[in-house]
N, C-alpha and C. Protein backbone atom coordinates (compact mmCIF):
# COMPACT_ATOMS: atom_id res chain seq x y z
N UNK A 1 64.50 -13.01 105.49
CA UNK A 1 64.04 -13.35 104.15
C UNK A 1 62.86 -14.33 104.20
N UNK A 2 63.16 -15.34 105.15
CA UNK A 2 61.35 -16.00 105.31
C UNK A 2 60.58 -15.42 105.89
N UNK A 3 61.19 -15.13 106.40
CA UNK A 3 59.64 -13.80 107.26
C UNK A 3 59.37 -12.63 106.30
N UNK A 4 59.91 -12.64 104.75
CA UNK A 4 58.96 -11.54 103.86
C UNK A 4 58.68 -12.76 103.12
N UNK A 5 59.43 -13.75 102.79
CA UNK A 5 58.02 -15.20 102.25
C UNK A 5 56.82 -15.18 102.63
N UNK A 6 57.04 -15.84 103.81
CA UNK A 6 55.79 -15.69 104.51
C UNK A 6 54.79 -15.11 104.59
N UNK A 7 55.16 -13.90 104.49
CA UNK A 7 53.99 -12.66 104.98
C UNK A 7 53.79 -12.14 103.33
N UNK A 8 54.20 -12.68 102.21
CA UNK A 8 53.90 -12.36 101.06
C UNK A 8 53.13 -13.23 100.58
N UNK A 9 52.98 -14.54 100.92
CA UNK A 9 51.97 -15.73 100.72
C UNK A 9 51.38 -15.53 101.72
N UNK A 10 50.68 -15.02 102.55
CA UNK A 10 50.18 -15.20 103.83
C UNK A 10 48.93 -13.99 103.24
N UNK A 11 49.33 -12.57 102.59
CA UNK A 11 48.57 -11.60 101.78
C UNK A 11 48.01 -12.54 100.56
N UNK A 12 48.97 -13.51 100.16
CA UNK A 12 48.50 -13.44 98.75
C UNK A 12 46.95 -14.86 99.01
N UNK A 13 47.30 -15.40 99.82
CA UNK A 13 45.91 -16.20 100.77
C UNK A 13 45.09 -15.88 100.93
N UNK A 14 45.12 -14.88 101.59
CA UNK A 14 44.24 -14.12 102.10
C UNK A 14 43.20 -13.48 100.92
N UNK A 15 44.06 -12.44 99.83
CA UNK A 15 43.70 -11.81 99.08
C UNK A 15 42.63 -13.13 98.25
N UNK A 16 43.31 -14.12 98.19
CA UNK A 16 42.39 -15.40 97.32
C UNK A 16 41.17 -15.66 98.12
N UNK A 17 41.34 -15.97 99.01
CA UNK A 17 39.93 -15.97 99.97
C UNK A 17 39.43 -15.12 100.04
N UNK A 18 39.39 -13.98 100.01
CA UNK A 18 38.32 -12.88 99.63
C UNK A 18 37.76 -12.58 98.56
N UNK A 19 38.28 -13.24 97.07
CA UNK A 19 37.80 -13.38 95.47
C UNK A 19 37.05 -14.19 95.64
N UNK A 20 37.42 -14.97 96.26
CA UNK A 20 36.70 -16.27 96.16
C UNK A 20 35.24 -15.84 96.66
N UNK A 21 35.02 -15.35 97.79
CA UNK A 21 33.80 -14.93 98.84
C UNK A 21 33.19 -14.09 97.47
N UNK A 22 33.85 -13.45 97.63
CA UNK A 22 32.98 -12.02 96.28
C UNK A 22 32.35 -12.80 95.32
N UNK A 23 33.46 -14.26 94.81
CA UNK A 23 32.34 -14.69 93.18
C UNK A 23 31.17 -15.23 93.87
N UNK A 24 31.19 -16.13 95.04
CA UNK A 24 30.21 -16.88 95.61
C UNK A 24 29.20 -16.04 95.63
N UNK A 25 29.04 -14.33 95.96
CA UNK A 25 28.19 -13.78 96.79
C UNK A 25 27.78 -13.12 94.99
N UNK A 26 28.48 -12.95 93.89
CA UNK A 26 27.62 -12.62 92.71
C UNK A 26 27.37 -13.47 91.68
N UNK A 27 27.20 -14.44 92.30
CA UNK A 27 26.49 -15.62 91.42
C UNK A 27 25.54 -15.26 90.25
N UNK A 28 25.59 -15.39 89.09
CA UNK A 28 24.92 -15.52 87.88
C UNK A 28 23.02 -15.79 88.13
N UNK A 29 22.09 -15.21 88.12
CA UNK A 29 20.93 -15.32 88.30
C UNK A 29 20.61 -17.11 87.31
N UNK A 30 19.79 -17.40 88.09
CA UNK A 30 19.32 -18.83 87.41
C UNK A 30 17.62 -18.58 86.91
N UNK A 31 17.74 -18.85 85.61
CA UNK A 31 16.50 -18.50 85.10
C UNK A 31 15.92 -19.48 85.24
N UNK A 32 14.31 -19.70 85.39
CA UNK A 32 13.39 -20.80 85.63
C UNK A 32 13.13 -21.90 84.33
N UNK A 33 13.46 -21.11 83.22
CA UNK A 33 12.83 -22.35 81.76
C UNK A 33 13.90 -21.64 80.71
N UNK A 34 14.24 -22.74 80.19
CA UNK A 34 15.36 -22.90 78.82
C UNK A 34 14.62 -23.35 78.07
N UNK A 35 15.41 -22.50 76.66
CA UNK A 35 15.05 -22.90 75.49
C UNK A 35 15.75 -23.49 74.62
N UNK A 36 15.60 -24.86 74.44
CA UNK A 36 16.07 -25.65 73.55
C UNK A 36 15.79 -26.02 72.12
N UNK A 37 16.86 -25.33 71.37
CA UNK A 37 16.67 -24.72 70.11
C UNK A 37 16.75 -26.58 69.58
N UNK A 38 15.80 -26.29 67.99
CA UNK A 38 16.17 -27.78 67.18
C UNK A 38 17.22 -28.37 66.98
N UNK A 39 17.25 -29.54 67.56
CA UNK A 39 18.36 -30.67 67.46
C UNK A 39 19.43 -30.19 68.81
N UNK A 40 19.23 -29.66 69.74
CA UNK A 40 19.84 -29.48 70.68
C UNK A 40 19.67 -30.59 71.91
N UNK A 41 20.13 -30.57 72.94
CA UNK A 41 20.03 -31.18 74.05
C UNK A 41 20.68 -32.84 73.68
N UNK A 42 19.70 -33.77 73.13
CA UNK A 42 20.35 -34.74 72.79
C UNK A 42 21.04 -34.99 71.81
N UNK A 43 20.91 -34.45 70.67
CA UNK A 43 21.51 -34.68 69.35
C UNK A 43 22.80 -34.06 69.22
N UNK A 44 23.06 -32.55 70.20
CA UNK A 44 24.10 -31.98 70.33
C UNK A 44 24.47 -30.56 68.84
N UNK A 45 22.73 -30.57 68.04
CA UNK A 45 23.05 -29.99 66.91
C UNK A 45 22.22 -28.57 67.45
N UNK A 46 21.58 -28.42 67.88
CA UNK A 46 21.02 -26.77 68.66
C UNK A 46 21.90 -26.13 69.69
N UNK A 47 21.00 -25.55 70.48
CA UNK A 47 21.70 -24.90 71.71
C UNK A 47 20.31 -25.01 72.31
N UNK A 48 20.92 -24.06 73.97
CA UNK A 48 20.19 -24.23 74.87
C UNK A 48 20.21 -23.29 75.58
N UNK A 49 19.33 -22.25 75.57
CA UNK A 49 19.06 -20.73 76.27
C UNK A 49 18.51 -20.69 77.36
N UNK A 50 19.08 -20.69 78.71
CA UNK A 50 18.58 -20.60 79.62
C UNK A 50 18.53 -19.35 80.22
N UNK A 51 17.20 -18.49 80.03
CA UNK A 51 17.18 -17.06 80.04
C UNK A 51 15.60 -16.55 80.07
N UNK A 52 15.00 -17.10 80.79
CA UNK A 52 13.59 -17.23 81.16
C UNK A 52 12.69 -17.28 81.95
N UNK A 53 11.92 -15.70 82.46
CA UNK A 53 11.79 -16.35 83.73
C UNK A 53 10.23 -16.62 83.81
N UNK A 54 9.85 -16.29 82.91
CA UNK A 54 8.46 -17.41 82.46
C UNK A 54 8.42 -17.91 81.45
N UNK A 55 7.58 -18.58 81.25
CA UNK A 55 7.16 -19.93 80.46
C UNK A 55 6.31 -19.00 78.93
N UNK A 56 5.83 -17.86 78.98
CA UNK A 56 5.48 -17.15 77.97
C UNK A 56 7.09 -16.58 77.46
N UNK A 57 7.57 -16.00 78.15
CA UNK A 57 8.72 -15.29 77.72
C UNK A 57 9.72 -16.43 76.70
N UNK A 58 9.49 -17.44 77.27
CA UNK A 58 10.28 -18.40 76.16
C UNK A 58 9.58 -19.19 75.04
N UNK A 59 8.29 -19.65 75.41
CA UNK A 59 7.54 -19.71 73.85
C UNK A 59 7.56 -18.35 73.07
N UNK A 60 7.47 -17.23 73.43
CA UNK A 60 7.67 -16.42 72.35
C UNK A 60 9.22 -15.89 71.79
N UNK A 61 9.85 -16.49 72.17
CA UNK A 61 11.48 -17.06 71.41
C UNK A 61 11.27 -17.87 70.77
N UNK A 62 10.92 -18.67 70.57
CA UNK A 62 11.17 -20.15 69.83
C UNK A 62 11.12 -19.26 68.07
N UNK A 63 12.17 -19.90 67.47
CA UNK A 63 12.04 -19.65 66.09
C UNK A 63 11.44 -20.90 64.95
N UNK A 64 11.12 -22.23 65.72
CA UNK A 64 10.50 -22.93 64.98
C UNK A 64 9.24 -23.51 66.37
N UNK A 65 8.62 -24.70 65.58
CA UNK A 65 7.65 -25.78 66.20
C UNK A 65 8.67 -26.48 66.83
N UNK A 66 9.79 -26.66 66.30
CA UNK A 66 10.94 -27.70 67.07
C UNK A 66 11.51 -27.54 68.17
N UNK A 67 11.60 -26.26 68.45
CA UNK A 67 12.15 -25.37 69.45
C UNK A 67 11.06 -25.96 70.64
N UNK A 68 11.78 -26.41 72.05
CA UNK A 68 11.01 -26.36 72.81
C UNK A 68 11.39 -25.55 74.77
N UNK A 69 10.62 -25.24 75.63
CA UNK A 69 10.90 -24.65 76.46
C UNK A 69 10.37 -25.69 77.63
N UNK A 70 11.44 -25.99 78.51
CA UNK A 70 11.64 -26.64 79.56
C UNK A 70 11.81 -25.93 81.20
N UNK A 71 11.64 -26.53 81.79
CA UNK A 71 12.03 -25.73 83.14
C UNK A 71 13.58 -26.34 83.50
N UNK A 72 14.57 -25.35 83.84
CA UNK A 72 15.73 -25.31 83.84
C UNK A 72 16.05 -26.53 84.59
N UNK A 73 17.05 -27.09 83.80
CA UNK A 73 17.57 -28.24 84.67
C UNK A 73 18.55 -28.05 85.36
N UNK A 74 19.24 -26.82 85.67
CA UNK A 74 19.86 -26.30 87.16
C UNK A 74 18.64 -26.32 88.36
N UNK A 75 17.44 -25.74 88.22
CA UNK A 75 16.67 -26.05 89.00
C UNK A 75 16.20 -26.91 89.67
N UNK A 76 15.92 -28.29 88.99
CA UNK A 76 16.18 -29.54 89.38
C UNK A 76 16.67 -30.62 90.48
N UNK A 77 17.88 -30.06 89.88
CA UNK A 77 19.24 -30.55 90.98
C UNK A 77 19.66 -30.09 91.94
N UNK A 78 19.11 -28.55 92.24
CA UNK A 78 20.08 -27.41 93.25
C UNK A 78 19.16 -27.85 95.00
N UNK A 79 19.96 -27.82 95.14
CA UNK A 79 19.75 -28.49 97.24
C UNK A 79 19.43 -26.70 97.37
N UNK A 80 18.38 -26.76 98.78
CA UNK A 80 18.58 -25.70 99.30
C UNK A 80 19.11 -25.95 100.54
């Protein structure tokens, strides 16, 4: 009976370490410039679209003058 414990957590380990590998290896693309809709970022009253992979592609989103486009601040921070 421990020896089908075992070998049933021993699959179910295993099986986790291999999900795990798979999310690492389809990581979410990181776009270069966000758009930070009015009153977003500091005020907490916009949002923040990070979905850009140039700097034209996101000024021509903006729905006001308020709206502004930044270079992603995942970019920033990420070590290679």
């Amino acid at each position: 009976m421990k020896t089908l414990v075992f070998a049933g957590a021993l699959v179910a380990g295993i099986l986790g370490m291999q999900a795990t590998a798979m999310a690492q290896q389809q990581k979410a693309p990181v776009y270069r410039y966000c758009l930070l809709e009015a009153g977003g970022f500091r005020s907490g009253g916009g949002s923040t679209l990070c979905r850009f992979n140039t700097l034209a592609q996101c000024l021509q989103s903006r729905n006001s003058f308020a709206d502004t486009c930044i270079i992603n601040p995942e970019l920033t921070f990420r070590r290679r």
